[in-house]
Protein backbone atom coordinates (compact mmCIF):
# COMPACT_ATOMS: atom_id res chain seq x y z
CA UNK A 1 111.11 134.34 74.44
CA UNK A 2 111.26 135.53 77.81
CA UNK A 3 109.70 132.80 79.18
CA UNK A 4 112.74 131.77 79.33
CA UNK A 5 114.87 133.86 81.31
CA UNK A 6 117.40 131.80 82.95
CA UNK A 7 117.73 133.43 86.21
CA UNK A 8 114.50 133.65 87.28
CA UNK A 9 114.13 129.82 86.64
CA UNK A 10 117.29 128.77 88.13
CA UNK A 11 116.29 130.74 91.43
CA UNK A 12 112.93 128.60 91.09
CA UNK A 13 115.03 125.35 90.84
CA UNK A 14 116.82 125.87 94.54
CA UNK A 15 113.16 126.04 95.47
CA UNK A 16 111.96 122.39 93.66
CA UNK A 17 115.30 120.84 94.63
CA UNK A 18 114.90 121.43 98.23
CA UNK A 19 111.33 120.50 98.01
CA UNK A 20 112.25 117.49 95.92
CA UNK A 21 114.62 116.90 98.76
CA UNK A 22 112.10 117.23 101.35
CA UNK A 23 109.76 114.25 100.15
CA UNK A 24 112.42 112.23 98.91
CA UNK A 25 113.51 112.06 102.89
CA UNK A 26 109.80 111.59 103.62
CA UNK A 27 109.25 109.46 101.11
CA UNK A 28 112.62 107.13 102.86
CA UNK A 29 110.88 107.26 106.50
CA UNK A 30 107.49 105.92 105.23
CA UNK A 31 109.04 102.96 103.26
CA UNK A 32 111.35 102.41 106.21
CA UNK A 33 107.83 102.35 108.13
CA UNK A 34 105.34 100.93 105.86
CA UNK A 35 107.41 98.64 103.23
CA UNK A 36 109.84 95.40 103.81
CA UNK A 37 111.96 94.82 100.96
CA UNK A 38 109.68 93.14 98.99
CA UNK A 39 107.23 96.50 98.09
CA UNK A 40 108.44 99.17 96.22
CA UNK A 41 107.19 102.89 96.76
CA UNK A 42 107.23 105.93 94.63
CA UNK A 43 105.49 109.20 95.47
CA UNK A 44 104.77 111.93 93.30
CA UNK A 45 103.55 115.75 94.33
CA UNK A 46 101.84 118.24 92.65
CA UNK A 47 101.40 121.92 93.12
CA UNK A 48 98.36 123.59 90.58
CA UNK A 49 98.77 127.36 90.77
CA UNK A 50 96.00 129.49 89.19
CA UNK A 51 95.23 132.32 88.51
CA UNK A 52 91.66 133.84 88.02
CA UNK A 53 90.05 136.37 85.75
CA UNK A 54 89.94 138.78 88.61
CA UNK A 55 93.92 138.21 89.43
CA UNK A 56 93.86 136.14 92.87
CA UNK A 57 95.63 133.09 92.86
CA UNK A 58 94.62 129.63 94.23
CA UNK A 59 97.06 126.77 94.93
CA UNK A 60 96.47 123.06 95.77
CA UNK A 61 98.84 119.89 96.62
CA UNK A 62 98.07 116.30 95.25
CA UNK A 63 100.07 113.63 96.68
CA UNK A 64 99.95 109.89 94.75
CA UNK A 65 101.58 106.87 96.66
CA UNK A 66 102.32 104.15 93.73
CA UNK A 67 100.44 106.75 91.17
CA UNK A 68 97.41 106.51 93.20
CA UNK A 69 95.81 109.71 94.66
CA UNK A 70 95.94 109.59 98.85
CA UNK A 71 96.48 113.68 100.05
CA UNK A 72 95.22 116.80 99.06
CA UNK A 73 96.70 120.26 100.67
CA UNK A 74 94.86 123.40 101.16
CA UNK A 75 97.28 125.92 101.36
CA UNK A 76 94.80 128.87 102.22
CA UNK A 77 92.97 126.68 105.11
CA UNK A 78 96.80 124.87 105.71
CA UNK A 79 94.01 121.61 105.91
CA UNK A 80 95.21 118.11 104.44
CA UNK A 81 92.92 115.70 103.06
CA UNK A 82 93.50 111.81 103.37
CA UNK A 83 91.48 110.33 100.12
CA UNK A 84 90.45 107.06 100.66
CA UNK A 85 91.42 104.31 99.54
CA UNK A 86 94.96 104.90 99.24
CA UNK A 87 94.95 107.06 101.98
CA UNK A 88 94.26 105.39 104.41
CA UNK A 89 97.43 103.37 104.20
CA UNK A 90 99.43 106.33 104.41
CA UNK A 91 97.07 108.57 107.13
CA UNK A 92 99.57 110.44 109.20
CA UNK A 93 101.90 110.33 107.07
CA UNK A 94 102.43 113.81 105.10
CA UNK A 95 99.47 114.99 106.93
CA UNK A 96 101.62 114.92 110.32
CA UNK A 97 104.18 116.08 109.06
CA UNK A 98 104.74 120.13 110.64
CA UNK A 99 108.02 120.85 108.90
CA UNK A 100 106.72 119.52 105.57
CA UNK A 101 103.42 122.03 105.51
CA UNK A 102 105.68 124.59 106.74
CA UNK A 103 107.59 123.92 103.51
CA UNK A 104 104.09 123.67 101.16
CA UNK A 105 103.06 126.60 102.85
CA UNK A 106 106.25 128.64 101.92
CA UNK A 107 106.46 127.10 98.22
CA UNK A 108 102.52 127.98 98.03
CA UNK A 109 102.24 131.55 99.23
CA UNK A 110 105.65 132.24 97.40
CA UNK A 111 107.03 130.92 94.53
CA UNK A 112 103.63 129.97 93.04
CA UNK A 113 102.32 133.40 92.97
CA UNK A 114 105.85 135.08 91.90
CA UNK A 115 105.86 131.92 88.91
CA UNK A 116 102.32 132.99 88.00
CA UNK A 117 103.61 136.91 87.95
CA UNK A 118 106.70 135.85 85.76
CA UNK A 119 104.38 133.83 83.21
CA UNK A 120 101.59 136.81 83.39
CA UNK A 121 103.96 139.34 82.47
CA UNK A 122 105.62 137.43 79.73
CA UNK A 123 102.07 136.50 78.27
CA UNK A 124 101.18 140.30 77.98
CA UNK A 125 103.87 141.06 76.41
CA UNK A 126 103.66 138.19 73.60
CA UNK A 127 100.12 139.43 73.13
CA UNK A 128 101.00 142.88 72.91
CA UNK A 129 103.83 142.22 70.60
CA UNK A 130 101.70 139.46 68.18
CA UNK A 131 99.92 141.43 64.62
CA UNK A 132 96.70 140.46 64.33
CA UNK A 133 96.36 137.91 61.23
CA UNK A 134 94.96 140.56 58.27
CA UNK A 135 91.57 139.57 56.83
């Protein structure tokens, strides 16, 4: 299946590694900040690439502190959302952060419309290459 093509996915991975990277520095700072050693903090992002019926793409960040939802990320309107409750803990936080939505923004406009391309053009080919079930 060409779905899974090695290289393409491996230059993804430099991409999610630095990113990965990115927020686990982040995620250091805000514990650092927030946290004594008694609290313990995970963080978990989300990117949802789509892709509609008439071929332009939409993106959108989620951000959980502790698995519970507290950012959203435009990419096309570069706008964060704090989501109460959670959020309000962690306001200023990610949505502060310069460097990091410069980073979002570049992982956004990029990759996720090249990894929607890669998975398009693999999809019309399995179609195009699948008989039809006779009757």
């Amino acid at each position: 299946m060409k779905l899974k093509d090695t290289a393409f996915w491996q230059k993804q991975e430099e991409t999610v590694k630095l990113l990965v990277e990115e927020l686990r520095k982040k995620l250091l700072d805000i514990k650092v900040e927030n946290f004594t050693k008694s609290g313990s903090l995970t963080m978990q992002g989300r990117l949802m690439c789509e892709r509609g019926a008439d071929g332009h793409t939409r993106e959108s960040w989620r951000f959980c502190f502790n698995e519970q939802l507290t950012h959203l990320f435009d990419p096309k309107n570069r706008k964060w959302t704090v989501v109460p409750p959670g959020g309000q803990r962690f306001k200023g936080t990610l949505d502060n952060d310069r460097e990091l939505t410069k980073l979002l923004l570049r992982t956004s406009n990029g990759d996720c419309q090249s990894w929607l391309q890669q998975v398009w053009e693999r999809w019309d080919e399995m179609q195009e290459t699948t008989v039809p079930p006779t009757t």
